[in-house]
C-alpha atoms as a PDB file:
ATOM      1  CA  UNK A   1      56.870 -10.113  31.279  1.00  0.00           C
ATOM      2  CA  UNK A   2      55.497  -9.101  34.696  1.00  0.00           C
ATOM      3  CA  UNK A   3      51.878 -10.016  35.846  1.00  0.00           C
ATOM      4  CA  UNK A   4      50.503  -6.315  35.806  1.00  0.00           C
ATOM      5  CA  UNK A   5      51.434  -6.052  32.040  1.00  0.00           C
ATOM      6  CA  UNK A   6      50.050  -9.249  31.019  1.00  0.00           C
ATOM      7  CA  UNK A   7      46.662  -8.328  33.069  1.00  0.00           C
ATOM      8  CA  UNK A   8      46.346  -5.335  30.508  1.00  0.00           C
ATOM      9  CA  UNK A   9      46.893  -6.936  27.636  1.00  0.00           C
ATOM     10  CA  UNK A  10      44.132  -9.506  28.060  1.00  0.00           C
ATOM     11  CA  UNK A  11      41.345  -6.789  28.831  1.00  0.00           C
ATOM     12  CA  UNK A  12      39.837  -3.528  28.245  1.00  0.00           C
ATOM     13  CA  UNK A  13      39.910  -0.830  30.888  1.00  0.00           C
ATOM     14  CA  UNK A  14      36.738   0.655  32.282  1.00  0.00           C
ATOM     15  CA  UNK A  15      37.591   4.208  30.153  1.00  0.00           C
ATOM     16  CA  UNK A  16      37.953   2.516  27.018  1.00  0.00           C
ATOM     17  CA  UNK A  17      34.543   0.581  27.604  1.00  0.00           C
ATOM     18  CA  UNK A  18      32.773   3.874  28.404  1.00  0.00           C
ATOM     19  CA  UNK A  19      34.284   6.072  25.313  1.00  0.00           C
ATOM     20  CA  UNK A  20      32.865   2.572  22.800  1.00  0.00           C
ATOM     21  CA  UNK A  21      29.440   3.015  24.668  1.00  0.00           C
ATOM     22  CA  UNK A  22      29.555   6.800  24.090  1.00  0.00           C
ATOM     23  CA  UNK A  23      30.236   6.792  20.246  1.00  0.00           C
ATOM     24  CA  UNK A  24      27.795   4.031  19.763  1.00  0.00           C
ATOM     25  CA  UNK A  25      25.284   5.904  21.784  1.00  0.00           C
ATOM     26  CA  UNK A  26      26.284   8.956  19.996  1.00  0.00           C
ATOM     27  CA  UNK A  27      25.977   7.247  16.098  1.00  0.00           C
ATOM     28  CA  UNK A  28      22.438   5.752  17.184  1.00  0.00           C
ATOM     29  CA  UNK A  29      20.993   8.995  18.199  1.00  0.00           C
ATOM     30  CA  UNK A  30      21.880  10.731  15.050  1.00  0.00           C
ATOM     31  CA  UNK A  31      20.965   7.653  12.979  1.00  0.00           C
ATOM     32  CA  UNK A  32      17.024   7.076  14.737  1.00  0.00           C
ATOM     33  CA  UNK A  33      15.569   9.828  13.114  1.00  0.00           C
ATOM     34  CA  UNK A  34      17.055   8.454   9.657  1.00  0.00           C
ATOM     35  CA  UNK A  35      16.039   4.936  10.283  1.00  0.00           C
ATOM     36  CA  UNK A  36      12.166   6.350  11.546  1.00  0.00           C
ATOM     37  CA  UNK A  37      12.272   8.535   7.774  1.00  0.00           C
ATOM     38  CA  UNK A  38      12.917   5.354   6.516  1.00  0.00           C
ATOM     39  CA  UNK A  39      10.364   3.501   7.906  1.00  0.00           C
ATOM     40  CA  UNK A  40       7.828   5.695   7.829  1.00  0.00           C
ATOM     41  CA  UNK A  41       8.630   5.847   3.472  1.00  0.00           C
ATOM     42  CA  UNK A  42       8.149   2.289   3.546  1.00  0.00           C
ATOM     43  CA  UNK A  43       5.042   1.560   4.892  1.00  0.00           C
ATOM     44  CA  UNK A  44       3.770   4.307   2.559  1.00  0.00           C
ATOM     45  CA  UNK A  45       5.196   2.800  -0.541  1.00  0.00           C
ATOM     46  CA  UNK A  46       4.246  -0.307   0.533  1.00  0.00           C
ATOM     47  CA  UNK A  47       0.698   0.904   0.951  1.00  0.00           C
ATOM     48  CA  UNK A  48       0.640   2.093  -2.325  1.00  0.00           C
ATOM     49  CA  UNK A  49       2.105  -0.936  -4.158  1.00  0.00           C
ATOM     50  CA  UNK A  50      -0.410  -3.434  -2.573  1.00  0.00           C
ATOM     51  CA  UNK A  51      -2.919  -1.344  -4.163  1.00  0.00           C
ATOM     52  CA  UNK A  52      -1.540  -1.244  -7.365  1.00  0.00           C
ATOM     53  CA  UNK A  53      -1.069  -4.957  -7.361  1.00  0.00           C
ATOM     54  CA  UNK A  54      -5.180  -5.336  -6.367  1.00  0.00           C
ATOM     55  CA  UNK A  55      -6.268  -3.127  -9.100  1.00  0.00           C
ATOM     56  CA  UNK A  56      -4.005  -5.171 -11.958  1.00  0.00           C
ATOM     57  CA  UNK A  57      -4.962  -8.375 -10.918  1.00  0.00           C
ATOM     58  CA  UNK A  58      -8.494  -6.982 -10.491  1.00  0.00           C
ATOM     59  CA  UNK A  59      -8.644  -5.845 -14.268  1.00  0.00           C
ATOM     60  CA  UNK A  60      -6.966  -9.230 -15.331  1.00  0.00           C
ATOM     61  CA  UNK A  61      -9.445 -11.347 -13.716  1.00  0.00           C
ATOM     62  CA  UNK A  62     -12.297  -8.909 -15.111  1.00  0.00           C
ATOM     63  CA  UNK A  63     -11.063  -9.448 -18.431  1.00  0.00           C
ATOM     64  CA  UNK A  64     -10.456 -13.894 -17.471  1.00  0.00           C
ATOM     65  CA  UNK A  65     -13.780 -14.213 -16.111  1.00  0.00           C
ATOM     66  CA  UNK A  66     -15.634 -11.934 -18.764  1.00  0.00           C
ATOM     67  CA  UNK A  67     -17.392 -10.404 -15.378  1.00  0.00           C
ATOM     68  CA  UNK A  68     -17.042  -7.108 -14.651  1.00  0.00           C
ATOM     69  CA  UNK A  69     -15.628  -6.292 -11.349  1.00  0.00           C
ATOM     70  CA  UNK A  70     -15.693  -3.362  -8.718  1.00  0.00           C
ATOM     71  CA  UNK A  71     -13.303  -2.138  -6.467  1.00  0.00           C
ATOM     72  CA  UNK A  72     -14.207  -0.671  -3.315  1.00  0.00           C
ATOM     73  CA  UNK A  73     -11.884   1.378  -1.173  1.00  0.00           C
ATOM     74  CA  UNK A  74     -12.946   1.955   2.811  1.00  0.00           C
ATOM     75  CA  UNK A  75     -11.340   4.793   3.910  1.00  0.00           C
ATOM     76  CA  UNK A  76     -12.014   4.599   7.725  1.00  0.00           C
ATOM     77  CA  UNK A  77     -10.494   1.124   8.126  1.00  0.00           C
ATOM     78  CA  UNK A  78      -8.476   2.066   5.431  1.00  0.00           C
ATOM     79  CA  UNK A  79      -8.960  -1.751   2.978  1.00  0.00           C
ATOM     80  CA  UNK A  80      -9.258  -1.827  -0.541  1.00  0.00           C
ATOM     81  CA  UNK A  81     -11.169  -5.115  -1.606  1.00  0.00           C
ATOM     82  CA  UNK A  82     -12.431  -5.995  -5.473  1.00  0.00           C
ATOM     83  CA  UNK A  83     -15.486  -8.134  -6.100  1.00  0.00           C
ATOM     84  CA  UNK A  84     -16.719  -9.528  -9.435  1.00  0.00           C
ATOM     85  CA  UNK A  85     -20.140 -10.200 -10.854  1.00  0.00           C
ATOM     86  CA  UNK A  86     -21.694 -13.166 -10.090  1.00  0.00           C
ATOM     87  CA  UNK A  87     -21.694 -16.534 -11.996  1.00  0.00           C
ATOM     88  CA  UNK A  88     -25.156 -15.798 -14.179  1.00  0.00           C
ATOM     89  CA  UNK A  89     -28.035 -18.193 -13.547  1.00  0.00           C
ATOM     90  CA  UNK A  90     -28.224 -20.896 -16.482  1.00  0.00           C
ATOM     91  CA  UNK A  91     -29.934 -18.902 -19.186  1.00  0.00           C
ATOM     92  CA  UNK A  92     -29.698 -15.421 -18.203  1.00  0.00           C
ATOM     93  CA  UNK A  93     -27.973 -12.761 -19.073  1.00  0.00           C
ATOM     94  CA  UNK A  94     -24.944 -11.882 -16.903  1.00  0.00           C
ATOM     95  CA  UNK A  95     -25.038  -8.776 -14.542  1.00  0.00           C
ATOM     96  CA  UNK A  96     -23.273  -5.659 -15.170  1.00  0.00           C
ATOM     97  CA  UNK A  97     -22.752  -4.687 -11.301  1.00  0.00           C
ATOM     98  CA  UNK A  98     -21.002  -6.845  -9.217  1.00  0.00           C
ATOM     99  CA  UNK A  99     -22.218  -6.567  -5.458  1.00  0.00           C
ATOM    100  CA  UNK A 100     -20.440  -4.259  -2.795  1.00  0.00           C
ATOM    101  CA  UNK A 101     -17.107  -5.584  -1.367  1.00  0.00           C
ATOM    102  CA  UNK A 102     -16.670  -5.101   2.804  1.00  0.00           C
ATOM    103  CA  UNK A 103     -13.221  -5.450   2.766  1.00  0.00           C
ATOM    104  CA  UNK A 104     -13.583  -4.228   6.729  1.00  0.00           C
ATOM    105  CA  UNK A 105     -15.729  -7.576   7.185  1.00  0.00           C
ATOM    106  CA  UNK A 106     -14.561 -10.391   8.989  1.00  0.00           C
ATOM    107  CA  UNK A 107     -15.658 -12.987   6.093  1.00  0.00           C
ATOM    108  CA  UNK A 108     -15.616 -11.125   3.276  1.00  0.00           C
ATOM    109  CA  UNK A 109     -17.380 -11.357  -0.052  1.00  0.00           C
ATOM    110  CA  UNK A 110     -14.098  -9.624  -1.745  1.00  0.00           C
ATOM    111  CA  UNK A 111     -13.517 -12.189  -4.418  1.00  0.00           C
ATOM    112  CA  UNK A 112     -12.217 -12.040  -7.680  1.00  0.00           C
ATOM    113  CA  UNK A 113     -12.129 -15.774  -9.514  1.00  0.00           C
ATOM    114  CA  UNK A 114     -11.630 -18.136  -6.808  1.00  0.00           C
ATOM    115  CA  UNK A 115      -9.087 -15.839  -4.783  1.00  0.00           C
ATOM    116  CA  UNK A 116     -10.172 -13.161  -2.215  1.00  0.00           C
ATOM    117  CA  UNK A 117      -8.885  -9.529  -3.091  1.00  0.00           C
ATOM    118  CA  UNK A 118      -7.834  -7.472  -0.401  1.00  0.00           C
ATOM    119  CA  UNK A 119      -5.393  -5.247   0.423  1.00  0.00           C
ATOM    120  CA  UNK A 120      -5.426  -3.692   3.904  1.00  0.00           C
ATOM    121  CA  UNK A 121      -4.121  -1.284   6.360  1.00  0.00           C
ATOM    122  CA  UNK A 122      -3.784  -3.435   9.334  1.00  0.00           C
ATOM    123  CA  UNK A 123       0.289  -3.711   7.981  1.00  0.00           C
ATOM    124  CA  UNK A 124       0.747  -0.547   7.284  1.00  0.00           C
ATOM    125  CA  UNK A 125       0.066   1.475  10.643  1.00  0.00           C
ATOM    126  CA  UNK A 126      -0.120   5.097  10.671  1.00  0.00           C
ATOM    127  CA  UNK A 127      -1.186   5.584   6.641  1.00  0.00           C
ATOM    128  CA  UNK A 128      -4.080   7.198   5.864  1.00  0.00           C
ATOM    129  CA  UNK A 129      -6.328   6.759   2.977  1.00  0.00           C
ATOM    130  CA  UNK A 130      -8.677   9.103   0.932  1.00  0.00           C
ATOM    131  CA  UNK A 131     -10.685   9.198  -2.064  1.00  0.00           C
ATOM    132  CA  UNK A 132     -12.846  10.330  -4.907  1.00  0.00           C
ATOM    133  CA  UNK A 133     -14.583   8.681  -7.638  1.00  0.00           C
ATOM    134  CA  UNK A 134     -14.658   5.034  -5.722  1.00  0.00           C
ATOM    135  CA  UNK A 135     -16.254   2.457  -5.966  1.00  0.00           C
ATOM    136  CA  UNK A 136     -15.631   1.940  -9.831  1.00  0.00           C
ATOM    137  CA  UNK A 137     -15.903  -0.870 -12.163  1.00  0.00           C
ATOM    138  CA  UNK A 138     -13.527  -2.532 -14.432  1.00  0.00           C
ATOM    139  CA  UNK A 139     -15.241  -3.548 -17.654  1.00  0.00           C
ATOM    140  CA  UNK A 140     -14.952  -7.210 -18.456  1.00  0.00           C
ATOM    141  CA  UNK A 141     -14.948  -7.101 -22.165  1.00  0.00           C
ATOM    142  CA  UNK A 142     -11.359  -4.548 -22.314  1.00  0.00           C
ATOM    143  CA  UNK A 143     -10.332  -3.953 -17.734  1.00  0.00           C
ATOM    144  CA  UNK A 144     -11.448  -0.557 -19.271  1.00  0.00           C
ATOM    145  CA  UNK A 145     -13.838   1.351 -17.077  1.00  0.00           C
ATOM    146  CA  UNK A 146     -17.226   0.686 -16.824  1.00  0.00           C
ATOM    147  CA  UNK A 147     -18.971   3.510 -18.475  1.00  0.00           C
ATOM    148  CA  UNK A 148     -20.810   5.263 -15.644  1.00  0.00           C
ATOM    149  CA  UNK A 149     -17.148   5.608 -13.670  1.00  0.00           C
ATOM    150  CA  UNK A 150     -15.666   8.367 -12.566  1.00  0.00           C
ATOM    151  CA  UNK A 151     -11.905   8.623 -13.322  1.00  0.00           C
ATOM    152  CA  UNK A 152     -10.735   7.097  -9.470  1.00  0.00           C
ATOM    153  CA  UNK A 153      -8.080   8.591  -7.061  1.00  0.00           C
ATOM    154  CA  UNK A 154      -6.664   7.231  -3.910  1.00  0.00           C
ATOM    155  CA  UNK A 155      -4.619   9.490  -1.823  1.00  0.00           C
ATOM    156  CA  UNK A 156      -2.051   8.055   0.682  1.00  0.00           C
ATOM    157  CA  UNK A 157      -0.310   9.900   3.352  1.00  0.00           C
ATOM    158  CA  UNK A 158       2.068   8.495   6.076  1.00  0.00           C
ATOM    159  CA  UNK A 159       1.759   9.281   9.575  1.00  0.00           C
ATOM    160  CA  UNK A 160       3.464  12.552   9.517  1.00  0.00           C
ATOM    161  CA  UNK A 161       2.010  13.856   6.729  1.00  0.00           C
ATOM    162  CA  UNK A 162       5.197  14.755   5.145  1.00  0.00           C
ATOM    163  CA  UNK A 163       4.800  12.486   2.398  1.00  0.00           C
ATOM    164  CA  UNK A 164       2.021  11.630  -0.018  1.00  0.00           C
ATOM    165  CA  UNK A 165       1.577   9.291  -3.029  1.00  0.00           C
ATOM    166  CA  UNK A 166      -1.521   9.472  -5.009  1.00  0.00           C
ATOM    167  CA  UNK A 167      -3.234   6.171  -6.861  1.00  0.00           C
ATOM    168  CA  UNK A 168      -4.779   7.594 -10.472  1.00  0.00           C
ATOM    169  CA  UNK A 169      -6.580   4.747 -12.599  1.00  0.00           C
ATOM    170  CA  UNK A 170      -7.050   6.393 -16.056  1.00  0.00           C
ATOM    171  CA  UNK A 171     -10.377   5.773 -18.455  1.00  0.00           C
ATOM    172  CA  UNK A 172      -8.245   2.502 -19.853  1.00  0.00           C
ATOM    173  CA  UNK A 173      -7.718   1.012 -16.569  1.00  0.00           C
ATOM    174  CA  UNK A 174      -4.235   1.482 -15.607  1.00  0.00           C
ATOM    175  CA  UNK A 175      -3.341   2.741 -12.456  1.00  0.00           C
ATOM    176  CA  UNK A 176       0.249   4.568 -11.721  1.00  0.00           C
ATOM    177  CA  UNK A 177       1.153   6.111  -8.427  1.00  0.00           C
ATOM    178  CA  UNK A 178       2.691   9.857  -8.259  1.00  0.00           C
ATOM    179  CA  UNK A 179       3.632  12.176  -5.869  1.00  0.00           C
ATOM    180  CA  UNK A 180       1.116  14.576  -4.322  1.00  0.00           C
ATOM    181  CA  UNK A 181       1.501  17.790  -4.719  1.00  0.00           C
ATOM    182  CA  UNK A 182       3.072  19.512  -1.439  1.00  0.00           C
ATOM    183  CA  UNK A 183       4.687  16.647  -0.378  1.00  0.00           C
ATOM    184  CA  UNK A 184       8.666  15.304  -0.138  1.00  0.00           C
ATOM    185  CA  UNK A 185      10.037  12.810  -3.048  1.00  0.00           C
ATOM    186  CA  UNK A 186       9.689   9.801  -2.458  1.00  0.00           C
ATOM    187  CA  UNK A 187      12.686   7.939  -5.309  1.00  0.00           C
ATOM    188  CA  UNK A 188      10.674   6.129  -7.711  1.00  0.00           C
ATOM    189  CA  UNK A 189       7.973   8.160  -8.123  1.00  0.00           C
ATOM    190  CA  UNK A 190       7.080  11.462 -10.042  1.00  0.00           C
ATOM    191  CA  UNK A 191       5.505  14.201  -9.023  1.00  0.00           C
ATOM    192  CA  UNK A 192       1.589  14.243  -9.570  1.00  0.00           C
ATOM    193  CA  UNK A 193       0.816  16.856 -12.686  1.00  0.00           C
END
């Protein structure tokens, strides 16, 4: 075997080097926008699940502690915290009203138990956060609603605004995620009626 052919054999050419860059480049560019869908989905959904998670554990520790406890959703710096009532002093009655959670604060009074109760925005860049009928109270005697509620919604919408996922707590105290109306499917969840 002469020395050229043995040179070829151990390498790769300039050309063939160039054409691998070139498909690769090629796959990547049609892939980003897929991979930045993706992404985008995800911090939505992940949004959205962190707040389900507060509000069960909120209603179970309601129900635990016999204290009723409030949720309290700051749509600016876009936190959701929960805060029981305090322990009673010895001989009196217990309040009804728990005090107002700053999730936003530094130290915050967000507790539920002996664990703080937050979930917050500062993971999830570019989702935005609306509401109506927030603050409300879970009732310690049932995680039902406190009485003087108003039936809650959270609305979520990723930094496009191409898809939305609402947070609905019913008069019981479950809360389900949908779909907002308008939006794309996210798989998972159903559209909101």
């Amino acid at each position: 075997m002469s020395a050229r052919m043995r040179q070829t054999a151990l390498g790769f050419t300039l050309v063939e080097l160039m054409v691998t860059l070139a498909v690769l480049a090629i796959l990547l560019a049609v892939a980003s926008p897929s991979f930045a869908d993706y992404f985008e989905r995800y911090r939505l959904r992940s949004a959205v699940d962190d707040t389900l998670a507060l509000f069960g554990q909120a209603r179970q520790g309601a129900v635990e502690a016999d204290r009723n406890v409030q949720i309290t959703v700051n749509t600016a710096a876009w936190c959701v915290g929960a805060r029981q009532a305090d322990e009673p002093a010895a001989g009196q009655p217990a309040s009804l009203t728990p005090g107002v959670c700053d999730c936003s604060a530094a130290v915050t009074n967000c507790v539920v138990g002996t664990e703080p109760l937050i979930a917050g925005g500062a993971l999830r860049p570019g989702v935005t956060v609306s509401g109506t009928g927030v603050p409300f109270t879970y009732d310690s005697k049932g995680g039902t609603l406190d009485a003087l509620s108003a039936t809650p919604q959270i609305d979520f919408q990723s930094s496009t605004q191409r898809y939305g996922l609402s947070v609905r707590v019913g008069a019981l105290g479950q809360a389900r995620a949908c779909v907002t109306a308008g939006k794309r499917p996210i798989p998972g969840y159903s559209s909101c009626p």
